[in-house]
Protein backbone atom coordinates (compact mmCIF):
# COMPACT_ATOMS: atom_id res chain seq x y z
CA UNK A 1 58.20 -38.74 23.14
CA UNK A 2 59.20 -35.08 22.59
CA UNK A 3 58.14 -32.43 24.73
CA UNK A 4 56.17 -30.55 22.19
CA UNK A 5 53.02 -28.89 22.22
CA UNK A 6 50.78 -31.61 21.33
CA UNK A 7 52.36 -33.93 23.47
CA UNK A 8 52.13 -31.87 26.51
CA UNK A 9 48.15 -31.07 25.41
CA UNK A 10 47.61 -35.25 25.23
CA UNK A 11 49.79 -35.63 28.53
CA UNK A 12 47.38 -33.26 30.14
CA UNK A 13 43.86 -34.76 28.47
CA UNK A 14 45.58 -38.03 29.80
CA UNK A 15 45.31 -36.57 33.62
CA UNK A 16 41.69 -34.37 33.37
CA UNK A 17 40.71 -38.22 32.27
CA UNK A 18 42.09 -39.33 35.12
CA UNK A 19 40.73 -36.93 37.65
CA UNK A 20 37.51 -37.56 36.28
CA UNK A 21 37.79 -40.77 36.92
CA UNK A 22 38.96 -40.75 40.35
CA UNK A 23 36.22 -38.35 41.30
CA UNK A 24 33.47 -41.32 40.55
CA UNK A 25 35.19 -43.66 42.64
CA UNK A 26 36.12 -41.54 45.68
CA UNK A 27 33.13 -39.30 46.48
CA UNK A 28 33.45 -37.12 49.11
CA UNK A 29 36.54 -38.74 50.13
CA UNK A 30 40.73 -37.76 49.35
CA UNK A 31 42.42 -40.15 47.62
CA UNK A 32 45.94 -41.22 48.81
CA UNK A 33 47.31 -43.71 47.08
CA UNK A 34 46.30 -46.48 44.78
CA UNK A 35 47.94 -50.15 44.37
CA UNK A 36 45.90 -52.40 42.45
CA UNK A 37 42.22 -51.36 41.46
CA UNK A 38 41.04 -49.14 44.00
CA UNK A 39 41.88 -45.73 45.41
CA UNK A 40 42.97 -45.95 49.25
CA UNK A 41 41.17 -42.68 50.28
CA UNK A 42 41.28 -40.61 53.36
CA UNK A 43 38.26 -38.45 55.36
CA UNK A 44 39.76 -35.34 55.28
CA UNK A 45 42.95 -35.55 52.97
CA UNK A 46 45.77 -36.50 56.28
CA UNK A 47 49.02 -34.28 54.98
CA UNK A 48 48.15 -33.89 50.83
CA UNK A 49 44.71 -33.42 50.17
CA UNK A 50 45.72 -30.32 48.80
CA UNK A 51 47.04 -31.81 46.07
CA UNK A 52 43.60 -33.76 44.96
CA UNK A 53 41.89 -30.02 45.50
CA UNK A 54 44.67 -28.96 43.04
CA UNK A 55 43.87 -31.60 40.66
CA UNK A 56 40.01 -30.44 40.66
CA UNK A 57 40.87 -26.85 40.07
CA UNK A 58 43.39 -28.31 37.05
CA UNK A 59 40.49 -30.44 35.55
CA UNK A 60 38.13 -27.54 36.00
CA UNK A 61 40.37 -25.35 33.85
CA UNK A 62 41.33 -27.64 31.27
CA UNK A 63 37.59 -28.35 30.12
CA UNK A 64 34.27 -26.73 29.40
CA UNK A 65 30.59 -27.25 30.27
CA UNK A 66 28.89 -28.89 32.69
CA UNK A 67 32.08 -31.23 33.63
CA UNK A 68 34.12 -28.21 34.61
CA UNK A 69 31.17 -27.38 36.70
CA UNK A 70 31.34 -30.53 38.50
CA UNK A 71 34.78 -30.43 39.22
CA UNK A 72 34.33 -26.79 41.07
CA UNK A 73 31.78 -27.79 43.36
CA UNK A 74 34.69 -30.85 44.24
CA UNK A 75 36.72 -28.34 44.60
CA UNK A 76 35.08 -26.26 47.02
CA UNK A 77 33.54 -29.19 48.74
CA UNK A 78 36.70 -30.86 49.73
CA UNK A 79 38.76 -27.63 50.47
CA UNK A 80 35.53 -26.97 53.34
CA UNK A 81 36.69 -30.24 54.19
CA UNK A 82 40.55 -29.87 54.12
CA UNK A 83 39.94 -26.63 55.86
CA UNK A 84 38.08 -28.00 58.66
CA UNK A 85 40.91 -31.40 59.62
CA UNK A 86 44.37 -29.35 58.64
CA UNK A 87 45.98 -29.14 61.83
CA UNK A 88 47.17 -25.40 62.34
CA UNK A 89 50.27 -26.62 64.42
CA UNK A 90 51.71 -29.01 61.21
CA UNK A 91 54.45 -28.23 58.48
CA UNK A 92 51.80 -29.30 56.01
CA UNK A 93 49.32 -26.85 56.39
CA UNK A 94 51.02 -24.34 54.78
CA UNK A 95 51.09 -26.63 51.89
CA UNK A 96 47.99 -27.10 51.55
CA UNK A 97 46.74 -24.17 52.56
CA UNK A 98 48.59 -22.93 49.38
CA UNK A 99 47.37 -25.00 47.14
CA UNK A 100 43.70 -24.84 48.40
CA UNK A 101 43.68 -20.85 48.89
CA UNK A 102 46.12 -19.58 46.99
CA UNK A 103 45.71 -22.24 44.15
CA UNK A 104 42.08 -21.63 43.99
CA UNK A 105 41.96 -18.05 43.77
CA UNK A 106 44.26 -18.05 41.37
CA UNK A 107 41.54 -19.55 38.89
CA UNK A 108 38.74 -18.37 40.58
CA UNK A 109 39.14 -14.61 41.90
CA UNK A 110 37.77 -15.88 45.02
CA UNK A 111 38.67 -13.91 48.03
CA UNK A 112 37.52 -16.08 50.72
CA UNK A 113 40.18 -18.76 48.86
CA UNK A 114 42.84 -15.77 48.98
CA UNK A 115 42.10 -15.67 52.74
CA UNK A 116 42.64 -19.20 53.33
CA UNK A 117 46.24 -18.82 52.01
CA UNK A 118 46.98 -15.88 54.02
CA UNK A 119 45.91 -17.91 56.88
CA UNK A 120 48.20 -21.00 56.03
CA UNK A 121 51.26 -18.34 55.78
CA UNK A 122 50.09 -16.88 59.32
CA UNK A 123 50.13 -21.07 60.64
CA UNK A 124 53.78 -21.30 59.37
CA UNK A 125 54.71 -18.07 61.26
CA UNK A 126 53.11 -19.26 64.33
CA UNK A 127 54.78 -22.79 64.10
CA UNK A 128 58.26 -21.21 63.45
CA UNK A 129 61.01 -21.55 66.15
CA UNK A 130 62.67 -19.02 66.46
CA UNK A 131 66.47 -20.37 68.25
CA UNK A 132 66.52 -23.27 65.92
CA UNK A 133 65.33 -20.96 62.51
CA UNK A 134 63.43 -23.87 61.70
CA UNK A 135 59.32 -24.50 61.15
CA UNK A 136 59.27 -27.86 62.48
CA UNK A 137 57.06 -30.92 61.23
CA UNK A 138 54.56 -30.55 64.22
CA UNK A 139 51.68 -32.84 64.86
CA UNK A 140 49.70 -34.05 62.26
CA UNK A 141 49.88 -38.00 62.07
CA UNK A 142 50.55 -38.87 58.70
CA UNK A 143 49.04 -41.90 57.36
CA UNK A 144 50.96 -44.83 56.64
CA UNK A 145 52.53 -47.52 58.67
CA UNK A 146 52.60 -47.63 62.02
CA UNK A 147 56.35 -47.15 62.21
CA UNK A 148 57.83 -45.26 59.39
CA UNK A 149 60.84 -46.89 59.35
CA UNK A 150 59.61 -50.11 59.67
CA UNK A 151 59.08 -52.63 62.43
CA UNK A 152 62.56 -52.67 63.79
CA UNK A 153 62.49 -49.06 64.50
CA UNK A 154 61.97 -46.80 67.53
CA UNK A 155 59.42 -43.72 67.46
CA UNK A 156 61.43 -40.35 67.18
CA UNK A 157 60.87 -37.20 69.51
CA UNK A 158 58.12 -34.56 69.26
CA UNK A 159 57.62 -33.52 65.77
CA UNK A 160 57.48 -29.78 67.95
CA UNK A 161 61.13 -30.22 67.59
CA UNK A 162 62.46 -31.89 64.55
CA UNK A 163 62.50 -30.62 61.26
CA UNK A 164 62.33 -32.36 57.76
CA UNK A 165 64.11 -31.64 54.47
CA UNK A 166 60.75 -31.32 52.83
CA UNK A 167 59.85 -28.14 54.58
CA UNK A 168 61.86 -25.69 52.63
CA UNK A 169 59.00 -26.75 50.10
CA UNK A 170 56.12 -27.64 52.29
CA UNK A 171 56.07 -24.70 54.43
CA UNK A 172 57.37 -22.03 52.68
CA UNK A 173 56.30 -20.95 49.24
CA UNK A 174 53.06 -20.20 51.10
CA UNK A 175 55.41 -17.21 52.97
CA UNK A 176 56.98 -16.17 49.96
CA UNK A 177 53.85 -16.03 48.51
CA UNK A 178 52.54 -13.91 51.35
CA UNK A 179 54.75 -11.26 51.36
CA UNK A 180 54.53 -11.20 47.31
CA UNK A 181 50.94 -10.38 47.99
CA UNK A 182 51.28 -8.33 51.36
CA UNK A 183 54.86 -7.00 51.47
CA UNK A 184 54.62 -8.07 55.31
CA UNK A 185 58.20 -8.47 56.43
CA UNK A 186 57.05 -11.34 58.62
CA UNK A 187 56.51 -14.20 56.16
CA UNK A 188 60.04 -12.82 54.16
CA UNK A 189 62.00 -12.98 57.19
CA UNK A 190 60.76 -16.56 58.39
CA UNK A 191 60.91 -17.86 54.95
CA UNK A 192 64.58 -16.83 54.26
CA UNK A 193 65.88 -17.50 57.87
CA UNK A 194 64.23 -21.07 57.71
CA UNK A 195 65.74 -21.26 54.06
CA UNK A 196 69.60 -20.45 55.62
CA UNK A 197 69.13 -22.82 58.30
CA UNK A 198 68.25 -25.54 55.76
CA UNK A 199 71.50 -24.97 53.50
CA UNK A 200 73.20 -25.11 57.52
CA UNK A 201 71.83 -28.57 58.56
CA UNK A 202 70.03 -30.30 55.52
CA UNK A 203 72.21 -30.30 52.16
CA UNK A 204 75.76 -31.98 52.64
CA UNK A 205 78.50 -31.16 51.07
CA UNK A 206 78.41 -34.00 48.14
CA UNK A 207 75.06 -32.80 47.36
CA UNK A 208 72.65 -35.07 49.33
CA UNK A 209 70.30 -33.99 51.83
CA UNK A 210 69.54 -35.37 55.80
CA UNK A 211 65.46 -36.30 56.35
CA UNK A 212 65.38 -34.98 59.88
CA UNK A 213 67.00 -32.69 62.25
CA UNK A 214 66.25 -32.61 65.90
CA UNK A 215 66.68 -29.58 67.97
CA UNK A 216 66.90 -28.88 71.22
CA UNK A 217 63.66 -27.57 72.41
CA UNK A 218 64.83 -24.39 74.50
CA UNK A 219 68.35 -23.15 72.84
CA UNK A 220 67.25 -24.21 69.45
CA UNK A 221 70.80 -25.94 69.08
CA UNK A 222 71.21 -28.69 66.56
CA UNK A 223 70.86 -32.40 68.41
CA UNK A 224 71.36 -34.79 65.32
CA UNK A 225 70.77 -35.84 62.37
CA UNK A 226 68.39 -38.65 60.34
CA UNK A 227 67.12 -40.10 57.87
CA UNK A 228 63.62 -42.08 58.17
CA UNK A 229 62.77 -42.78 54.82
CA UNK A 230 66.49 -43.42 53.41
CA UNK A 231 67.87 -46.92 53.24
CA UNK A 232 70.19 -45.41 56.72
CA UNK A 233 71.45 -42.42 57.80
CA UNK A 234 74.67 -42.73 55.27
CA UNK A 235 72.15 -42.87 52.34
CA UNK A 236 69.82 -40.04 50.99
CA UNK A 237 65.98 -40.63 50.27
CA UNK A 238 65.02 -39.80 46.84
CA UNK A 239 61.98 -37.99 47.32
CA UNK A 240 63.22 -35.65 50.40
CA UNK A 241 65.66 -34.92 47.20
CA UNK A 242 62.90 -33.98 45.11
CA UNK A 243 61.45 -31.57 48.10
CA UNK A 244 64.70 -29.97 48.49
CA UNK A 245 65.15 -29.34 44.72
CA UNK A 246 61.81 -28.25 44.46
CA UNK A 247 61.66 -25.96 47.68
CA UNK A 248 64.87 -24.26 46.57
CA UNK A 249 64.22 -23.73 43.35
CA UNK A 250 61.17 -21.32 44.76
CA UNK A 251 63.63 -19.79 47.01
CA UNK A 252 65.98 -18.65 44.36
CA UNK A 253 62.82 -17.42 42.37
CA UNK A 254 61.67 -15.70 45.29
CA UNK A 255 65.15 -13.44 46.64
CA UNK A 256 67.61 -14.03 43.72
CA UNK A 257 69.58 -15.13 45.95
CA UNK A 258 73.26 -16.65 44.88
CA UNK A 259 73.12 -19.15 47.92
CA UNK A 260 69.82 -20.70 47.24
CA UNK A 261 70.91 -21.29 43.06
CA UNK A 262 74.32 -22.92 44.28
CA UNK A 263 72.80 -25.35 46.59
CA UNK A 264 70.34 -26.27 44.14
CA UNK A 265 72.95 -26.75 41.81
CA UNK A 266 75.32 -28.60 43.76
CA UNK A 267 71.76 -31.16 44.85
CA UNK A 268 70.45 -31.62 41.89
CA UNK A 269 74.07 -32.29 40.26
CA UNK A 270 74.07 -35.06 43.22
CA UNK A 271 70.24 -36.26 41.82
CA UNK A 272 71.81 -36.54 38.63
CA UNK A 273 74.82 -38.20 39.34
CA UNK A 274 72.67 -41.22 41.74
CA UNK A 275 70.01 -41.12 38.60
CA UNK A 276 69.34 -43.98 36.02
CA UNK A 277 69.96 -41.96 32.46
CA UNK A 278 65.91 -41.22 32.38
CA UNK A 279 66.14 -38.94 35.68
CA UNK A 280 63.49 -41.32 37.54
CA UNK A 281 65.19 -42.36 40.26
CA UNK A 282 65.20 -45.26 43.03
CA UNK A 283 63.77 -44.39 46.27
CA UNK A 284 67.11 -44.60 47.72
CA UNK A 285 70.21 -43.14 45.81
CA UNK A 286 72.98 -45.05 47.91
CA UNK A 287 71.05 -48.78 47.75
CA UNK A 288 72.43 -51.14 44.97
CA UNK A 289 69.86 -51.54 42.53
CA UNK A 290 68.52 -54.13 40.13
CA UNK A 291 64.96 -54.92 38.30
CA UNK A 292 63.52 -55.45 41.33
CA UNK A 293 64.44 -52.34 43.29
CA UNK A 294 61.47 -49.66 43.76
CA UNK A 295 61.91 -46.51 41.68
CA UNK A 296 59.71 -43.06 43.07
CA UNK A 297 58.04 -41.64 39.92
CA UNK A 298 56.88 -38.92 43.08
CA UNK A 299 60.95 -37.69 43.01
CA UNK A 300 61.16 -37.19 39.67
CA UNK A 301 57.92 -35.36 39.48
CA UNK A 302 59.20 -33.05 42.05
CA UNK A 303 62.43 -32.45 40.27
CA UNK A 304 60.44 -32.06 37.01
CA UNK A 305 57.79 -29.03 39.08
CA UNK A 306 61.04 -27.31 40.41
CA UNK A 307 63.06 -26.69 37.58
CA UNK A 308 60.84 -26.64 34.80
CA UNK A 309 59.05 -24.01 36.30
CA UNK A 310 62.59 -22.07 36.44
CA UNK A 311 63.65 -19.51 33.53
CA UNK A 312 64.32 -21.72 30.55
CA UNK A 313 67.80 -19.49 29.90
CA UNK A 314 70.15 -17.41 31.78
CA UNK A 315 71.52 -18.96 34.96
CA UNK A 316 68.86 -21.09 35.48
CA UNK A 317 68.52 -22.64 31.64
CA UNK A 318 70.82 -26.07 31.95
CA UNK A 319 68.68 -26.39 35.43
CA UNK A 320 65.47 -25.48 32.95
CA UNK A 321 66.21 -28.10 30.39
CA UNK A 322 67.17 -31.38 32.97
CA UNK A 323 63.53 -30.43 34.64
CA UNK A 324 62.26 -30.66 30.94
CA UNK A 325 63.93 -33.95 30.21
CA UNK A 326 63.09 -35.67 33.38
CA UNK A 327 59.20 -34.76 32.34
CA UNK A 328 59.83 -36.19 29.57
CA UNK A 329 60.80 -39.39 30.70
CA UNK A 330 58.09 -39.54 32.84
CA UNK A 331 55.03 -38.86 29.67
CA UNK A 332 57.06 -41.44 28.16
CA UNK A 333 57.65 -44.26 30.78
CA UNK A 334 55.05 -43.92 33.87
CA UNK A 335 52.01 -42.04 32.79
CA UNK A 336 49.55 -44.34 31.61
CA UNK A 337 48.49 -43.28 27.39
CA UNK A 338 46.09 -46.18 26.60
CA UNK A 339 42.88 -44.33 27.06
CA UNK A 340 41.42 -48.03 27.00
CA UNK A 341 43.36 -48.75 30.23
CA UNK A 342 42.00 -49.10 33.63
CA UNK A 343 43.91 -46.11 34.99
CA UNK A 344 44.09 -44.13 31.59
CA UNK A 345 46.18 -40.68 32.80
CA UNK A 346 48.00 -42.07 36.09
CA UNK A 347 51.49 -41.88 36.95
CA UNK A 348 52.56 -44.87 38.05
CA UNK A 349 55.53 -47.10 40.08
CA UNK A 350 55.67 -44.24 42.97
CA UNK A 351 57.57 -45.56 46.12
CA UNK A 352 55.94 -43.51 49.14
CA UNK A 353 57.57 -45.63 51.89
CA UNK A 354 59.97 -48.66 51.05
CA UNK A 355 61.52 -49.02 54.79
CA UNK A 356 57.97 -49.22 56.44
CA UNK A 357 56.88 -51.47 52.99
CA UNK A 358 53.90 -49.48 52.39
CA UNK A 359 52.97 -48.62 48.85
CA UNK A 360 56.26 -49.20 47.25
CA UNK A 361 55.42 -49.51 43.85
CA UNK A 362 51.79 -47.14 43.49
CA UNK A 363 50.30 -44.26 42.61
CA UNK A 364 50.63 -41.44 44.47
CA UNK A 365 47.83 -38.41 44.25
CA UNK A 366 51.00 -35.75 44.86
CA UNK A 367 52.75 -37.65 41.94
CA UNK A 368 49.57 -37.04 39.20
CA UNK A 369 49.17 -33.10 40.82
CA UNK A 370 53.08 -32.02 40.14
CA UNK A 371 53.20 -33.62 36.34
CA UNK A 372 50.08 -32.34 36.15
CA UNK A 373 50.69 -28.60 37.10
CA UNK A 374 54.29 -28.67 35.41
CA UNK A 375 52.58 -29.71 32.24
CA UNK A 376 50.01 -26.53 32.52
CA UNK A 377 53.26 -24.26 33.47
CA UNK A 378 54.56 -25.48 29.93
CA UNK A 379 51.71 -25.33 28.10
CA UNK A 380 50.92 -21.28 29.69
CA UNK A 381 54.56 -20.48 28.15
């Protein structure tokens, strides 16, 4: 399929289907990730409910009448929820403190919703070490298996002193929208000195990005390296990728800066390179692949988000037009079109954790919120 107009306005019917749907099986609850029939659901949304709140203020927008209706009081009901769990100590609160305040006023001119973002930016500030220029992952206890890296492996230190590749996207576009808002030199200067310390100990210099770094707790001095959700430590992980790509595409947007556009060059020329021709990737770029061999639709939608919502010309057009052709492949290849389907509007065959073999080949709530919201930054051009 082409990326035209119509396409992107089925595409997005497709996913307002969808979150309908998933609203009348989950309740109250978050859902997480689906493999089979049912929704796996969470209490409280663990590290992403943001994104289902996002989904709910997407539906809301894209329909009228009593429907939208429905999905606002969602909305509100499970950020009061979110709100509540979201550890104030974790990377992912400023996440989803974005996407629940910042993401909801947006739509809704609510200020209390405004406030909420302002006070995920503030959590991010709080959590930022200041020797190692890194927010680190802190303490929330994502769901999933009980070792990430599967049976064989060994629990890492304090998440108060390691930092992941996905935090130059989970953490900070909730700064740089701060001081976009407040002009408060706090959230700028943690954002960009975070940002410089990622290019320092994240991206490598063929392109590929580390998972973790560890850091010494007093000095702030760089311990090692890792990867927990790569194949090893000599592979890369396909969807920290997509975070990366993703995270510094907002960082370019935000300061203009020539550093930020060159690394995100020089990693999504490496994405490219690892990539079947369609842009969806395996979960692991290094691992020999055959038919068998999980892809992560979640990557691609990431990479998609990033770049698409990039300047479609100037320095940022060929960056513009591989975001645009990786959506495409995704409308094309992993979102369900049969409205007579069971799961009419998902995006399927997302890999959220192949060394801990937990929902390898499923789909993933963050995977339906970024096609979702890169479709509605198309369709807005």
């Amino acid at each position: 399929m082409s990326l035209s107009e119509s396409a992107l306005a089925e595409a997005r019917d497709a996913l307002v289907a969808r979150v309908d749907q998933t609203l009348s099986e989950t309740g109250s609850a978050f859902p997480y990730i689906r493999e089979g029939d049912a929704w796996q659901t969470t209490p409280h949304g663990n590290w992403c409910g943001g994104h289902w709140i996002g989904l709910l203020w997407f539906a809301r927008d894209a329909i009228e009448g009593s429907q939208a209706d429905r999905f606002e009081r969602a909305a509100y009901e499970h950020t009061d929820v979110m709100r509540s769990y979201m550890p104030r100590n974790s990377m992912f609160c400023g996440m989803n403190f974005a996407y629940a305040g910042f993401g909801g006023y947006d739509r809704t001119g609510d200020r209390g919703l405004f406030v909420l973002g302002m006070e995920g930016a503030d959590a991010m500030v709080s959590l930022y070490h200041n020797r190692a220029r890194q927010i680190p992952i802190g303490e929330l206890e994502i769901r999933g298996p009980e070792q990430f890296r599967g049976p064989e492996s060994e629990h890492g230190p304090s998440g108060n002193r390691i930092g992941a590749v996905d935090n130059v996207y989970t953490a900070l576009p909730v700064l740089w929208r701060s001081f976009e808002e407040t002009h408060d030199l706090r959230f700028f200067e943690t954002a960009v000195s975070h940002a410089d310390r990622h290019l320092d100990w994240y991206v490598r210099d063929d392109g590929s990005t580390w998972h973790h770094a560890v850091f010494d707790a007093e000095d702030g001095s760089l311990d090692r390296q890792y990867n927990e959700l790569a194949a090893g430590d000599d592979t890369c992980w396909a969807r920290g990728q997509g975070w990366n790509v993703a995270g510094l595409a907002r960082a370019y947007e935000a300061t203009g800066a020539s550093r930020y556009l060159d690394a995100l060059e020089r990693t999504v020329a490496y994405y490219r390179r690892r990539s079947p021709d369609n842009g969806v990737t395996y979960w692991d770029f290094e691992v020999p692949a055959d038919d068998e061999t999980p892809r992560d639709s979640s990557a691609a939608a990431l990479i998609s988000y990033g770049l698409c919502r990039l300047p479609g010309e100037g320095a940022t057009a060929a960056l513009h037009r591989y975001g645009r052709s990786v959506l495409e492949a995704l409308l094309s290849d992993y979102l369900v079109t049969d409205s007579d389907a069971t799961h009419y509007g998902a995006i399927e065959h997302g890999c959220f954790n192949k060394p801990g073999e937990y929902a390898t080949d499923a789909e993933l709530i963050w995977s339906n919120y970024y096609v979702a919201r890169t479709i509605e930054h198309l369709l807005e051009q």
